[in-house]
N, C-alpha and C. Protein backbone atom coordinates (compact mmCIF):
# COMPACT_ATOMS: atom_id res chain seq x y z
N UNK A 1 -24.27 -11.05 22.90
CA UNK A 1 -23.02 -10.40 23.21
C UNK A 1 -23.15 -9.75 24.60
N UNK A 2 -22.16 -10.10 25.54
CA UNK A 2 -22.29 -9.17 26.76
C UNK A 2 -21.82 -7.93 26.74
N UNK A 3 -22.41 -7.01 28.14
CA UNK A 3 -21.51 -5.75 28.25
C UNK A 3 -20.24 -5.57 28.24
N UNK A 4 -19.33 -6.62 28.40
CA UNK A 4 -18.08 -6.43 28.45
C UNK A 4 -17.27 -6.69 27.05
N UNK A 5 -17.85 -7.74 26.34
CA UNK A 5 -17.87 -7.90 24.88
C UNK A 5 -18.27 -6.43 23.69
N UNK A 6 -19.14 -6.02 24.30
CA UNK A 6 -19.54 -4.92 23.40
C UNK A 6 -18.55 -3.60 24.02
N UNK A 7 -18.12 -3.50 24.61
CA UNK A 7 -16.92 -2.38 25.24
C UNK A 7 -15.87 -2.77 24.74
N UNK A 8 -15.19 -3.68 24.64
CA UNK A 8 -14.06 -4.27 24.10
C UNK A 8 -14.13 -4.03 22.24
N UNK A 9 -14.73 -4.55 21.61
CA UNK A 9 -15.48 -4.09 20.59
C UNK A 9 -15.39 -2.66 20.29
N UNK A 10 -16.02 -1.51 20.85
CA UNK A 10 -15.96 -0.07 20.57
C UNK A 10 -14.20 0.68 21.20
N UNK A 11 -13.76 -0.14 21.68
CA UNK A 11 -12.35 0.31 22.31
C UNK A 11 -12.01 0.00 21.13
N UNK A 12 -12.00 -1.24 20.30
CA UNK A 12 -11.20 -1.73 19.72
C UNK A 12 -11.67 -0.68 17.97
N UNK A 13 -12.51 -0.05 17.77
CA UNK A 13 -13.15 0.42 16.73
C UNK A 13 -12.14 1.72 16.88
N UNK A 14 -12.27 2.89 18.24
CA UNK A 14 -11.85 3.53 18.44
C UNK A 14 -10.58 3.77 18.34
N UNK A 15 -9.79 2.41 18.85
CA UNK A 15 -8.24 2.35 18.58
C UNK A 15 -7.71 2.49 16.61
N UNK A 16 -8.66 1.82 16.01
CA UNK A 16 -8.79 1.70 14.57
C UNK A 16 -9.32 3.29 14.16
N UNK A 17 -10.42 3.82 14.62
CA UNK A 17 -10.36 4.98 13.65
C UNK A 17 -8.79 6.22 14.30
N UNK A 18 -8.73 5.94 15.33
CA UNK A 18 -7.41 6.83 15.79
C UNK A 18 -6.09 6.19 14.84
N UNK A 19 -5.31 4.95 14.88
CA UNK A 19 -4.64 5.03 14.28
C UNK A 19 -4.81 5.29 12.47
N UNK A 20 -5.66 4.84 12.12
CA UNK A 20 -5.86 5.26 10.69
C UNK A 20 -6.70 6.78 10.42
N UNK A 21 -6.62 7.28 11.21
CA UNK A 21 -7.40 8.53 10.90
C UNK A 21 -8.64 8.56 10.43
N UNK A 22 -9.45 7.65 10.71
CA UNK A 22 -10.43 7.40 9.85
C UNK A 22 -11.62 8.14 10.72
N UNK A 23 -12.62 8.62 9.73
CA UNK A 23 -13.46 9.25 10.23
C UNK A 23 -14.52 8.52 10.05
N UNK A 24 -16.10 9.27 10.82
CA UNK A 24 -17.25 8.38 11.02
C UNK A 24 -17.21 7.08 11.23
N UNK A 25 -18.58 6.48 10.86
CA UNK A 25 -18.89 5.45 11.56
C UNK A 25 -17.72 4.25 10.64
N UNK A 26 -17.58 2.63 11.00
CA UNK A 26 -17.21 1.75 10.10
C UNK A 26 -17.90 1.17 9.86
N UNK A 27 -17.96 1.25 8.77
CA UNK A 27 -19.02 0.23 7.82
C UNK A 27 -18.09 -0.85 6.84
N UNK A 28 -18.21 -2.28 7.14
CA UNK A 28 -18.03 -3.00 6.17
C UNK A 28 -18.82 -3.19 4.73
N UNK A 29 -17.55 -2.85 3.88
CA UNK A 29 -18.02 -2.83 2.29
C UNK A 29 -18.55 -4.40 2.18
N UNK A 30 -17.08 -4.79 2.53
CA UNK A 30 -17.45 -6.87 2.22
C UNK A 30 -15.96 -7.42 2.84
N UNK A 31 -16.60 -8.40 2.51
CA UNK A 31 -15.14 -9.67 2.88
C UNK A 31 -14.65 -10.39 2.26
N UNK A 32 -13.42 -10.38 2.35
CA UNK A 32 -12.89 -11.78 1.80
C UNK A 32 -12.05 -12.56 2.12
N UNK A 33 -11.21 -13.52 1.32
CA UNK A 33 -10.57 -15.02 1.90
C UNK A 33 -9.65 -14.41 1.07
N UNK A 34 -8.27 -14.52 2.30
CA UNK A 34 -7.37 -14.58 2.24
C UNK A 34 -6.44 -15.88 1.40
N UNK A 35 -5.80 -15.67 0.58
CA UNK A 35 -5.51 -17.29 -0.52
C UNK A 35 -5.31 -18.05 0.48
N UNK A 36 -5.82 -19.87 0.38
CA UNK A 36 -5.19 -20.58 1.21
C UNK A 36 -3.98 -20.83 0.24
N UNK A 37 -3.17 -20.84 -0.78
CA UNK A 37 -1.93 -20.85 -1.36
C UNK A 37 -1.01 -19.77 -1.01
N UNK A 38 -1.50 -18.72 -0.24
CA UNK A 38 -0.62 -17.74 -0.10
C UNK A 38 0.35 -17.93 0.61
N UNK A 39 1.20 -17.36 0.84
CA UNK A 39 2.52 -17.02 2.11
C UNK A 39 2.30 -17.38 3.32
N UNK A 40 2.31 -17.19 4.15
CA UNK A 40 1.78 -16.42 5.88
C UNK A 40 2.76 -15.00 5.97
N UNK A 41 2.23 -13.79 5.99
CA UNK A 41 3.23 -12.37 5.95
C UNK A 41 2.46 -12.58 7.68
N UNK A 42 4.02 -11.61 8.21
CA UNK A 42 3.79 -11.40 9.47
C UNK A 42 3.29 -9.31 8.92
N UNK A 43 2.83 -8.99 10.23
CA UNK A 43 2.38 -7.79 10.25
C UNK A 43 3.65 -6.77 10.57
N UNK A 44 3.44 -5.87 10.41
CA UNK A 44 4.24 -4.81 10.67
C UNK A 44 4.10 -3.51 10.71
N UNK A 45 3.81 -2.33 11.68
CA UNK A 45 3.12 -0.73 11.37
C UNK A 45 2.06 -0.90 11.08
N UNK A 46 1.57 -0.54 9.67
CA UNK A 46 -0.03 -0.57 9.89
C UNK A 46 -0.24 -1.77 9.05
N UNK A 47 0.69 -2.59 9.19
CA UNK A 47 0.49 -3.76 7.87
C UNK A 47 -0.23 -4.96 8.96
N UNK A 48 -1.49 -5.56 8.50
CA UNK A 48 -1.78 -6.64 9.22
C UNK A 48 -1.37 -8.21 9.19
N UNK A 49 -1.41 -9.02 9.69
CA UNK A 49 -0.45 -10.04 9.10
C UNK A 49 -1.68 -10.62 8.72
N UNK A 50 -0.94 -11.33 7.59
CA UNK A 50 -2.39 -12.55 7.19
C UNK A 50 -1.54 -14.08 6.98
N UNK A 51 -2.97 -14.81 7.10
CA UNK A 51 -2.92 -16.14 7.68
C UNK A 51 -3.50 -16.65 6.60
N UNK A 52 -3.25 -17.99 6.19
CA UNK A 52 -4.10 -18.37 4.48
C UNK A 52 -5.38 -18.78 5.15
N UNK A 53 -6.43 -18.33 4.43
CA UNK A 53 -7.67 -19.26 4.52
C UNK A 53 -8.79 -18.13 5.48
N UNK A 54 -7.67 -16.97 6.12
CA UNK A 54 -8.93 -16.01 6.62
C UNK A 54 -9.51 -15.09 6.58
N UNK A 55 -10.61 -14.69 7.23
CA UNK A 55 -11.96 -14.34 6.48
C UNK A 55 -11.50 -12.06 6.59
N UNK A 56 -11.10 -11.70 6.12
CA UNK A 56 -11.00 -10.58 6.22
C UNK A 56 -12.81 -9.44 5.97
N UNK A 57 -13.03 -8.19 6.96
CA UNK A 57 -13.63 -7.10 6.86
C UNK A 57 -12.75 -6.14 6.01
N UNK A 58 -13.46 -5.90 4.40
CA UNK A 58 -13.11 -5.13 3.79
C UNK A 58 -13.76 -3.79 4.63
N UNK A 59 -12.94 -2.32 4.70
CA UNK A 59 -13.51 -1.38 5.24
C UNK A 59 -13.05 -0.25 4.20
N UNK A 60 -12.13 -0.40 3.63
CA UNK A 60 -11.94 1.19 2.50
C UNK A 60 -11.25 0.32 1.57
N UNK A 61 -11.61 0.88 0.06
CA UNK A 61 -10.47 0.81 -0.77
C UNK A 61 -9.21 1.75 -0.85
N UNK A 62 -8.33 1.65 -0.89
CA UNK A 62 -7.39 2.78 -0.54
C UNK A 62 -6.55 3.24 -1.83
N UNK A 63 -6.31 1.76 -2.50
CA UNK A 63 -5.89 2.10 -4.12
C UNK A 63 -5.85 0.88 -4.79
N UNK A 64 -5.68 0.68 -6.10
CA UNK A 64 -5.70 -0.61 -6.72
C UNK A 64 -5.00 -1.42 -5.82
N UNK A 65 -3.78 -1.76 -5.18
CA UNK A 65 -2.86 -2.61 -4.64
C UNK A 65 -3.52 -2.43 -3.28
N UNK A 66 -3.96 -1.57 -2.46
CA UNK A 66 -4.00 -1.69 -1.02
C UNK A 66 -5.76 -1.28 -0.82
N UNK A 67 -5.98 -2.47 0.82
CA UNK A 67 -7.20 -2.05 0.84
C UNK A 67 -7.00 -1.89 2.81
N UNK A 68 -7.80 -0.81 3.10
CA UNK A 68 -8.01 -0.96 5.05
C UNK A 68 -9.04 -2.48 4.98
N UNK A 69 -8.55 -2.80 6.02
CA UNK A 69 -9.42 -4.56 6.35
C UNK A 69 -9.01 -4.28 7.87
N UNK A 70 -10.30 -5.48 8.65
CA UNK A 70 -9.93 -5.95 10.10
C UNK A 70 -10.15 -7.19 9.60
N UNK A 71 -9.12 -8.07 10.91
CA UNK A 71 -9.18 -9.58 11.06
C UNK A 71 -10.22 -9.89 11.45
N UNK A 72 -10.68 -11.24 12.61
CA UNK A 72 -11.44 -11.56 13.42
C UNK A 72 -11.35 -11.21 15.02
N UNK A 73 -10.20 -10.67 14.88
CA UNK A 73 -9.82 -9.87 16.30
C UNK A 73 -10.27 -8.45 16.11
N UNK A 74 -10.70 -8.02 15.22
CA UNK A 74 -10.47 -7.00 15.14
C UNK A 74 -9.79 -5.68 14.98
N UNK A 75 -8.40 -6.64 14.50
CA UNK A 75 -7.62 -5.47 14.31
C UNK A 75 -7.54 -4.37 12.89
């Protein structure tokens, strides 16, 4: 990974614990696959859009129905 890769990266962590309020470090719980039978939902506010078939960073459970996740972008 270069220096400019790894800055982009912690901008992008930083932008995530600011809008979600989230404190300390992020630690991924786990991941998972998005249904490839599902929908395609576009995103919206803090809603991320998902795409069938991709690989989501579980990062909090938040409640039975909702969980915090990043994409592969990192969002």
């Amino acid at each position: 990974m270069t220096l400019k890769e790894c800055k982009k990266e912690e901008k992008a962590d930083r932008e995530f614990q600011k809008k979600f309020k989230f404190k300390g470090n992020i630690k991924v719980l786990t991941q998972m696959m998005v249904d490839p039978a599902a929908t395609e939902k576009r995103g919206g506010g803090k809603n991320l859009p998902l795409r069938r078939g991709e690989i989501l960073d579980v990062i909090q459970f938040t409640s039975q129905e909702q969980v915090l996740c990043r994409n592969s972008q990192r969002r």
